[in-house]
Protein backbone atom coordinates (compact mmCIF):
# COMPACT_ATOMS: atom_id res chain seq x y z
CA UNK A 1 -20.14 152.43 -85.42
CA UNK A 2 -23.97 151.56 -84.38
CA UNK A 3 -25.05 152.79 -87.82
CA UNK A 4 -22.68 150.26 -89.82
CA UNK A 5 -25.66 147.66 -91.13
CA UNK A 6 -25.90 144.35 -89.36
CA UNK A 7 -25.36 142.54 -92.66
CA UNK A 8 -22.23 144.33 -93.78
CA UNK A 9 -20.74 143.48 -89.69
CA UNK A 10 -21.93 139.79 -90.49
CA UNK A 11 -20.55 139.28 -94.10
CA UNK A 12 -17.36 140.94 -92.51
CA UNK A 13 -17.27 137.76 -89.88
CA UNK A 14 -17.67 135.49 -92.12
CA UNK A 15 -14.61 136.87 -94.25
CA UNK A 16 -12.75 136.53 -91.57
CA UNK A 17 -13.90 133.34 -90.64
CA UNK A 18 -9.88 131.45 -90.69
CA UNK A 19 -9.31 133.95 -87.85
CA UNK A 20 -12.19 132.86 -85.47
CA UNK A 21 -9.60 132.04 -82.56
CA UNK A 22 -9.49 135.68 -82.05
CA UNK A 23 -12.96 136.48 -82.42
CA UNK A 24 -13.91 136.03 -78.36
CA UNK A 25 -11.20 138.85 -77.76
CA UNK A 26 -12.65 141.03 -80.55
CA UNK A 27 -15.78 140.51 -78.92
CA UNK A 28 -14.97 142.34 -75.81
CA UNK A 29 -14.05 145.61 -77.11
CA UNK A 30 -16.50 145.95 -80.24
CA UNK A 31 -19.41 148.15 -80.54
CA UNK A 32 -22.56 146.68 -81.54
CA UNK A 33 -24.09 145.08 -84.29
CA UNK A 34 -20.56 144.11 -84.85
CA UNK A 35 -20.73 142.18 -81.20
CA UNK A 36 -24.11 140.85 -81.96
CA UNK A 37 -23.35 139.74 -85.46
CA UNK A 38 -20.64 138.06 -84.12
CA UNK A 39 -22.38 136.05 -81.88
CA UNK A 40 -24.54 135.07 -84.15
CA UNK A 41 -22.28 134.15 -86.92
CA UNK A 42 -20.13 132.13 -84.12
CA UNK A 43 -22.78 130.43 -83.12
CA UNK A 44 -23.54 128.84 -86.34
CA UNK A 45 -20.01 127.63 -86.99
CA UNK A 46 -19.55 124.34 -87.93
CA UNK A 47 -15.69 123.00 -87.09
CA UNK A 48 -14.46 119.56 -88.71
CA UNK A 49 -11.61 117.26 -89.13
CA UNK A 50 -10.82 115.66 -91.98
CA UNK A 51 -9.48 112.16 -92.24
CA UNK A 52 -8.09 110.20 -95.65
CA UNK A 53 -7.15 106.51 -95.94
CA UNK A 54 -5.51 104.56 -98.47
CA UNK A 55 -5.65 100.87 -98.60
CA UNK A 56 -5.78 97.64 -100.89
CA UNK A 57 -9.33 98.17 -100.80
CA UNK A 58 -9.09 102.04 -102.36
CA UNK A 59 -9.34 105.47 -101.41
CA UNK A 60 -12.28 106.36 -98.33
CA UNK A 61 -12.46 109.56 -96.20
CA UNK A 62 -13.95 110.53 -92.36
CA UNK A 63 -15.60 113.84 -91.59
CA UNK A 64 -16.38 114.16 -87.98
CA UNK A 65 -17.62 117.40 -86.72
CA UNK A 66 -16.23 118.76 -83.38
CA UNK A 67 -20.19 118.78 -82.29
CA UNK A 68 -20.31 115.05 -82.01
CA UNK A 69 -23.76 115.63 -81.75
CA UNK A 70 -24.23 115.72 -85.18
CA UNK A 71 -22.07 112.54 -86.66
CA UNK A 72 -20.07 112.13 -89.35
CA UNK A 73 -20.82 114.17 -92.57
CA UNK A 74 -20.63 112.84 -96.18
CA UNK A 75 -18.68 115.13 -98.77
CA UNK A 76 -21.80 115.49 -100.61
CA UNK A 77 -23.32 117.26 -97.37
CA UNK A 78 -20.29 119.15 -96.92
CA UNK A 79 -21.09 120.52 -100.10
CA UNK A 80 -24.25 121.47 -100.02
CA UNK A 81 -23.81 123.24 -96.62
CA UNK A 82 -23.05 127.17 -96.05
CA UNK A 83 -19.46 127.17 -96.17
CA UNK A 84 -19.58 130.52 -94.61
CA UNK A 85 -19.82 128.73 -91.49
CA UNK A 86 -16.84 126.18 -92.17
CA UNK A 87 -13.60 125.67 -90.19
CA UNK A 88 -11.51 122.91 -90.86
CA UNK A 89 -9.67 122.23 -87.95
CA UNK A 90 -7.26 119.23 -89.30
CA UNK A 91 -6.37 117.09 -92.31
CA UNK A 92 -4.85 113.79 -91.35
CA UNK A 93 -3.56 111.19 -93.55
CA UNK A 94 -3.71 107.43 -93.06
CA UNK A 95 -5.77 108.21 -89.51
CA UNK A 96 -5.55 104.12 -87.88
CA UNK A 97 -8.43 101.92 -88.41
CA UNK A 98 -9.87 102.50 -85.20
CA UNK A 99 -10.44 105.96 -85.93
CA UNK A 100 -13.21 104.96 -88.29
CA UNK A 101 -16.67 103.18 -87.85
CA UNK A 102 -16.72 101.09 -90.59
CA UNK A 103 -20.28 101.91 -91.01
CA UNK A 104 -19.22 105.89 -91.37
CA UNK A 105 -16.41 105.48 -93.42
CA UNK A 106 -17.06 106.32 -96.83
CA UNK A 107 -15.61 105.37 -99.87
CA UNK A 108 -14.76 107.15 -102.94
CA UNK A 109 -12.66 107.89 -106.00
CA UNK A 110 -9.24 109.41 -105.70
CA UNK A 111 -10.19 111.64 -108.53
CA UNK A 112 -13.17 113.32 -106.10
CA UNK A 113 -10.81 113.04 -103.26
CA UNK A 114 -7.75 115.36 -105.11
CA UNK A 115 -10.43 117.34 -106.91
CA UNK A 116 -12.82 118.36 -104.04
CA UNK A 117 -12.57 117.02 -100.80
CA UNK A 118 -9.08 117.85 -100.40
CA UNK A 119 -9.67 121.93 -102.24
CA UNK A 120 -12.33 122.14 -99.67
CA UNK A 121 -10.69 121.35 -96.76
CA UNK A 122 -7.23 123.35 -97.39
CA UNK A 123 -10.00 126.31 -98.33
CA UNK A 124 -11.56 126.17 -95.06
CA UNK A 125 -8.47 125.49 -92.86
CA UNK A 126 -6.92 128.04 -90.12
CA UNK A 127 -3.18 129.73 -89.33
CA UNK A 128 -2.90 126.34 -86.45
CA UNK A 129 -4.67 123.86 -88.95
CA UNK A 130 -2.34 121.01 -89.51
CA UNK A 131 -1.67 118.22 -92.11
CA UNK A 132 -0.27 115.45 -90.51
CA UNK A 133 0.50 111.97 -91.75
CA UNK A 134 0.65 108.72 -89.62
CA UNK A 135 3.51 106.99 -88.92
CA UNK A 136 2.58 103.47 -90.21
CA UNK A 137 0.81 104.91 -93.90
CA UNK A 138 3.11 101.79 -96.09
CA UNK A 139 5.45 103.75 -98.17
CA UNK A 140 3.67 103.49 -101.52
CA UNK A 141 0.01 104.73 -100.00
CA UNK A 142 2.05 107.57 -98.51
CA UNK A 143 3.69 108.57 -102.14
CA UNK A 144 0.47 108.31 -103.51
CA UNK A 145 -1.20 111.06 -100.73
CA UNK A 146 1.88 112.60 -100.61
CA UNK A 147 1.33 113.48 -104.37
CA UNK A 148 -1.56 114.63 -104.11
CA UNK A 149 -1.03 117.38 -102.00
CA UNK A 150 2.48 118.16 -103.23
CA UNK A 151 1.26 121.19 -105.00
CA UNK A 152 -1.41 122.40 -103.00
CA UNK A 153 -1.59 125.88 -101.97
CA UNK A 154 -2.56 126.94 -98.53
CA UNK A 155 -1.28 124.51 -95.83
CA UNK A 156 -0.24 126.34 -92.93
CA UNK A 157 1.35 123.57 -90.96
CA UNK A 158 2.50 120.41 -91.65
CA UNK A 159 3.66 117.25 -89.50
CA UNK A 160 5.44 114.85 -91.68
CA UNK A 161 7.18 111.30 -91.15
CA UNK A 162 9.48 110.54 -93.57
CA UNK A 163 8.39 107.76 -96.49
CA UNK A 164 11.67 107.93 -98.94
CA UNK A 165 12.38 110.31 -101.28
CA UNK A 166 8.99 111.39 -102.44
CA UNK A 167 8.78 112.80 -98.88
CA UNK A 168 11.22 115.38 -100.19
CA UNK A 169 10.03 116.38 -102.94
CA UNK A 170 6.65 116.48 -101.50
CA UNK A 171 8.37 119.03 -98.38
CA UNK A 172 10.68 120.90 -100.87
CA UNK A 173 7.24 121.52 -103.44
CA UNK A 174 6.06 122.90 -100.30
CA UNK A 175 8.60 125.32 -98.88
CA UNK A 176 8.93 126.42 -102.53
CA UNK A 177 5.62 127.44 -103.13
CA UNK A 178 3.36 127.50 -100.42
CA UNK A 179 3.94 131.25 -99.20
CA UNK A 180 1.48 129.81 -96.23
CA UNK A 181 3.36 127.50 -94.80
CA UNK A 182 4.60 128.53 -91.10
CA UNK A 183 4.80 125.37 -89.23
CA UNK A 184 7.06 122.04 -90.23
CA UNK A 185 7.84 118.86 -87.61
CA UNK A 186 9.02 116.39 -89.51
CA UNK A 187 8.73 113.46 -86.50
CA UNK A 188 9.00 109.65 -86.58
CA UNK A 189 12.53 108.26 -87.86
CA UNK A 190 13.61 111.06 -90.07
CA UNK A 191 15.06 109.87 -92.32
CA UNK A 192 13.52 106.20 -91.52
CA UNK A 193 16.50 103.77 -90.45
CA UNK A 194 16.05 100.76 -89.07
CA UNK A 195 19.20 101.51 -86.89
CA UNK A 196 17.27 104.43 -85.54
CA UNK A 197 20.06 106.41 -86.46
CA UNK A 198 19.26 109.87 -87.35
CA UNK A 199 21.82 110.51 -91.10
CA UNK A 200 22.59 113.98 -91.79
CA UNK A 201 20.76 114.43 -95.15
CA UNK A 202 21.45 117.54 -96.86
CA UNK A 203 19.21 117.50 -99.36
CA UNK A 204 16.79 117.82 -96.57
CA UNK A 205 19.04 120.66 -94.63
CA UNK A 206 19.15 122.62 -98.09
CA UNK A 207 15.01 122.79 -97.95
CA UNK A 208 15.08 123.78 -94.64
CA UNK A 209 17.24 126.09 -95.02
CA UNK A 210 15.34 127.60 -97.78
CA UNK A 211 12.35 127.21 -95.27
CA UNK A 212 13.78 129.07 -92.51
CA UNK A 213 15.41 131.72 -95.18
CA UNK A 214 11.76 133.05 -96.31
CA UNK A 215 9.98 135.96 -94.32
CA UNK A 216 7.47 135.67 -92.34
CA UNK A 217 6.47 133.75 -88.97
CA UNK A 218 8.36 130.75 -88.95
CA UNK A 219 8.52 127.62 -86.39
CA UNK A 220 9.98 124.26 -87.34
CA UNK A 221 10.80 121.23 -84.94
CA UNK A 222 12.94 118.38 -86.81
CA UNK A 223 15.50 115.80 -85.45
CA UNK A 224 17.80 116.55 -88.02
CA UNK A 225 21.14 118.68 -87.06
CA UNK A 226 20.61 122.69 -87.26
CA UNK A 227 24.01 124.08 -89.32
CA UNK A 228 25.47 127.26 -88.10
CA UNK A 229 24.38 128.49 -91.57
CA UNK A 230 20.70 127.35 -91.14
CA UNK A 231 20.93 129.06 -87.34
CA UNK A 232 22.48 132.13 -88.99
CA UNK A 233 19.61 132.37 -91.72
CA UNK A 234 16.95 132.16 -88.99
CA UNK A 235 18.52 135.04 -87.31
CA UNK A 236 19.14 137.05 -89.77
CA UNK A 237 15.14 136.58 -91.01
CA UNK A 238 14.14 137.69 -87.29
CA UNK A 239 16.75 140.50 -87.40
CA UNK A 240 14.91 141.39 -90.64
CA UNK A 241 11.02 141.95 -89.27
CA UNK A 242 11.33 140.73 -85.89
CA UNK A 243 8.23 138.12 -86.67
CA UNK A 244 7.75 135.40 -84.68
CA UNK A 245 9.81 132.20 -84.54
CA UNK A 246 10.47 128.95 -82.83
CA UNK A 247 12.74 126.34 -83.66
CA UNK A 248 14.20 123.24 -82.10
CA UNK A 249 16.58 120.68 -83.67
CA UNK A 250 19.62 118.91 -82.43
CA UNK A 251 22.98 121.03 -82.23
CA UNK A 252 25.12 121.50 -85.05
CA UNK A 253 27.33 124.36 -83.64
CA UNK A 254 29.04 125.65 -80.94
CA UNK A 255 28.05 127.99 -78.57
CA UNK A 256 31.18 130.65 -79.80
CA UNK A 257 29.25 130.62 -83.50
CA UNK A 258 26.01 131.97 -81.96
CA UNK A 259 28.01 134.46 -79.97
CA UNK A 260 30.07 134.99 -83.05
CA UNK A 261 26.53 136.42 -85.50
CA UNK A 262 26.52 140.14 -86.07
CA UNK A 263 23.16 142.04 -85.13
CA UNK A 264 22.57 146.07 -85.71
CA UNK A 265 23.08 148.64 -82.58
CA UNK A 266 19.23 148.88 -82.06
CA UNK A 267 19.37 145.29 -80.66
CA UNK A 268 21.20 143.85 -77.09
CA UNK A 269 22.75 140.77 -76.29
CA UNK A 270 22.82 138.82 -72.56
CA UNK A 271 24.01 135.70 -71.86
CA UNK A 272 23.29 134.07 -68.61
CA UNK A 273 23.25 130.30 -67.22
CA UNK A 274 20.32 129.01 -65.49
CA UNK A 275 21.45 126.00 -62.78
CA UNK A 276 19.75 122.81 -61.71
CA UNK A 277 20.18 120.24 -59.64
CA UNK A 278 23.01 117.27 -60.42
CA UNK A 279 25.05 119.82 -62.47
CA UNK A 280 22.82 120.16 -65.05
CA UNK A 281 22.07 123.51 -66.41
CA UNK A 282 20.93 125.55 -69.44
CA UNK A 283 23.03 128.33 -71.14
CA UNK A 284 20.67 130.73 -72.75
CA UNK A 285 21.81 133.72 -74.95
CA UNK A 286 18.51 136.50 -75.66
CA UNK A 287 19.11 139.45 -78.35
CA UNK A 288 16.33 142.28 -77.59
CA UNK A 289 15.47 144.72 -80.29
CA UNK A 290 14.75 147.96 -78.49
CA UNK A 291 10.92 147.87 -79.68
CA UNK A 292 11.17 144.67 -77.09
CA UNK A 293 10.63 142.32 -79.01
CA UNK A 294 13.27 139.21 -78.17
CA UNK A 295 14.76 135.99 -79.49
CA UNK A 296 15.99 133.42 -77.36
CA UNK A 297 18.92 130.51 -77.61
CA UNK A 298 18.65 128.07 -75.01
CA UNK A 299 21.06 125.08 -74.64
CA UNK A 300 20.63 122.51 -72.28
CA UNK A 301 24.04 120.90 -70.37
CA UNK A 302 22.50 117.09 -71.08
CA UNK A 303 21.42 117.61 -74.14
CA UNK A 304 22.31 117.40 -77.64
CA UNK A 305 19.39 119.31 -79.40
CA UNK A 306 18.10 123.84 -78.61
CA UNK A 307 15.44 125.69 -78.71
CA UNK A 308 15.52 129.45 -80.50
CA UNK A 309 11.96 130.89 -80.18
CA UNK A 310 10.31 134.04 -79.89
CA UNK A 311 6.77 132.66 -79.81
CA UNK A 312 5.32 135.48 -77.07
């Protein structure tokens, strides 16, 4: 391993650059150059957060490195820079006002925004990078971003309030075509009501259910009631490759349906209540595949929504 060339172990890094959460572990137990080359190539990293606003007064757009050191960056800067040494850490839409320094806030077209701001950032984002929108983004500012990420490619995670319809269509664009996308909470009043009263939508259950269908590590989080049929297709997807998975949602079954899914010989079932104090307790139901990996249902007596996870 000492004879591999100090370039090759660097170019390697920087390859691997969306993966630079693990790099301190790999680190430990690497030979060198590859530990000095990663030291060196960590040390020049440059992480950022990206922030987009649309008002009456047009498009602008924040880039504030993690080292606040260094201040806010213009997109022209961003793209004259290494991008070897890029991580993108977050894309938020419609960030509040007092996120920005009006001095640092730049404006620009929406043309440069869709055609190389946002490319960039999705290009340079990791597996826990989010897109999240704001709450209070007016409905037609929200289609409009909405839009223009609808068919992007490469979002791992994404935190979504809901803004109408084109909020579907945005999420079901997604789960349809983004073979990266692992992570969905769709928070805020979902769908909005000014009741506050949370309608079973099943336009939105049908996406999600094609969400949690797909392989591959899933987690979603949603205020919106779970089906048996949505529970059963998350199942069956860890059954298939035992990845990981995490969901929580409010309760649209009973406890006899979960008991009630088939699972293959190779994999055991316990049930078992844990008790707390002023009769409240949680029933919790774990299937263990005999390579150990688990998956576990867990109900609490008070409340209406679960949790199913295997997110060791």
């Amino acid at each position: 391993m000492d004879t591999v060339p100090y370039d090759f172990c660097h170019d390697v890094w920087s390859r691997l650059a969306r993966y630079s959460c693990v790099f301190d572990r790999a680190n430990e137990f690497l030979p060198e150059p590859w530990r000095s080359a990663i030291m060196n190539y960590t040390e020049k990293l440059l992480y950022i957060s990206v922030r987009i606003s649309k008002d009456d007064a047009g498009w602008s757009y924040y880039i504030s490195p993690e080292d606040r050191e260094k201040g806010p960056l213009s997109l022209q800067e961003l793209l004259a820079m290494d991008r070897r040494y890029l991580i993108c850490r977050r894309i938020h839409i419609g960030a509040p006002i007092e996120y920005f320094n009006f001095e640092e806030k730049l404006t620009c077209s929406k043309e440069v925004i869709a055609k190389k701001l946002i490319p960039l950032a999705i290009r340079h984002t990791q597996p826990q990078s989010p897109l999240s929108f704001a709450l209070d983004i007016p409905t037609e500012a929200a289609a409009e971003c909405l839009k223009l990420f609808q068919n992007a490619k490469g979002l791992p995670r994404i935190r979504l309030p809901y803004f109408g319809e084109k909020t579907e269509e945005f999420l079901a664009e997604q789960v349809k075509n983004n073979r990266a996308l692992q992570d969905i909470y769709l928070h805020g009043m979902w769908p909005n009501n000014p009741l506050g009263v949370w309608p079973d939508n099943q336009r939105v259950k049908d996406i999600l259910l094609q969400f949690l269908s797909s392989s591959g590590d899933k987690r979603l989080t949603v205020l919106v009631t779970i089906d048996i049929k949505m529970f059963k297709a998350a199942f069956d997807s860890w059954l298939r490759n035992f990845k990981k998975l995490g969901i929580k949602g409010l309760q649209g079954f009973t406890d006899e349906d979960v008991l009630s899914l088939p699972f293959p010989d190779n994999v055991t079932r316990k049930e078992q209540v844990r008790e707390f104090d002023n009769d409240e307790y949680q029933y919790i139901v774990t299937w263990t595949n005999e390579n150990g990996s688990f998956l576990e249902f867990v109900r609490n007596s008070i409340r209406t929504d679960f949790a199913l996870m295997n997110l060791a």
